[in-house]
Structure formats: C-alpha cells, structure tokens
Protein backbone atom coordinates (compact mmCIF):
# COMPACT_ATOMS: atom_id res chain seq x y z
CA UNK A 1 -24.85 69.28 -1.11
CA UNK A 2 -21.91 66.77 -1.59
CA UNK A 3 -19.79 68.33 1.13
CA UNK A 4 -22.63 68.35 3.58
CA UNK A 5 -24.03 64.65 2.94
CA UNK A 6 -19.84 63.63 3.54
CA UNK A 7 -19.99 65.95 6.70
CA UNK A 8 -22.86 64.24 8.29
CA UNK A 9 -21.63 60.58 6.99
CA UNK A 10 -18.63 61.68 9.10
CA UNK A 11 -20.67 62.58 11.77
CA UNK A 12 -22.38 60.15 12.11
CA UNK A 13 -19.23 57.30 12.16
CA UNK A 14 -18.05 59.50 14.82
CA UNK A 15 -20.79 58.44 16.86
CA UNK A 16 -21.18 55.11 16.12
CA UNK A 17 -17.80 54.37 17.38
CA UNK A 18 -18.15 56.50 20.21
CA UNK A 19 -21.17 54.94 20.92
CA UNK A 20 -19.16 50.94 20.87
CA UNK A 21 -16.48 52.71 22.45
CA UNK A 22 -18.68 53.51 25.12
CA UNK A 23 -20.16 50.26 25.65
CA UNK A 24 -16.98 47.76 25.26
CA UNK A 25 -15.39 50.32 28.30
CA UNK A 26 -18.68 50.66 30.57
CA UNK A 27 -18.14 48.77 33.56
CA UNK A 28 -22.05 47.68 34.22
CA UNK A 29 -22.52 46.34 37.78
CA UNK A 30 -24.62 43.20 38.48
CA UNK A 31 -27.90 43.14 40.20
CA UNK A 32 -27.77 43.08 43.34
CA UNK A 33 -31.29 41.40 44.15
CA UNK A 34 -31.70 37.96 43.10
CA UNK A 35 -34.29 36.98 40.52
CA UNK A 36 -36.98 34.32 41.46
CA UNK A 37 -39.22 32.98 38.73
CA UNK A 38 -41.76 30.82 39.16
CA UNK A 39 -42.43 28.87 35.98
CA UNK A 40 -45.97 26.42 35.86
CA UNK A 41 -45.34 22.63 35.09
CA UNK A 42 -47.83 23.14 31.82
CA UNK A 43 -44.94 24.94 30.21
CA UNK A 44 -42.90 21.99 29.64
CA UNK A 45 -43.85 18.94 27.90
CA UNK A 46 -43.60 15.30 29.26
C-alpha cells in the first residue's frame, strides 16, 4: 500500500508541473474583437 500511495504522489507531481509547465510556455493569443460594456450611472456613487 506504501509503494502505491508514493507511486501516485509521484504521479501526481508529475502532472502538476506539467500542467505549470504548460501554462508558463502557452503562447495565448488576444481577442481579436473588442469588448464594449455598457455600465448604468446607478452603479457608481456621487
């Protein structure tokens, strides 16, 4: 039981940092539409 809780404890790290790996190298592009958002004057006070 031991050597399989270590085995998925490895595992598991392995993916984690894959996973950040992953995401500090994934080159995400912008959008390419612009956003318009149309926010009511009662929103903010005065």
């Amino acid at each position: 039981m031991k050597k399989t809780s270590l085995i998925a404890l490895v595992v598991i790290a392995g993916l984690i940092v894959s996973g950040g790996f992953f995401l500090l190298t994934w080159d995400i592009p912008p959008p390419s539409a612009p956003v318009e958002k149309v926010l009511p004057d009662e929103r903010f006070p005065r």
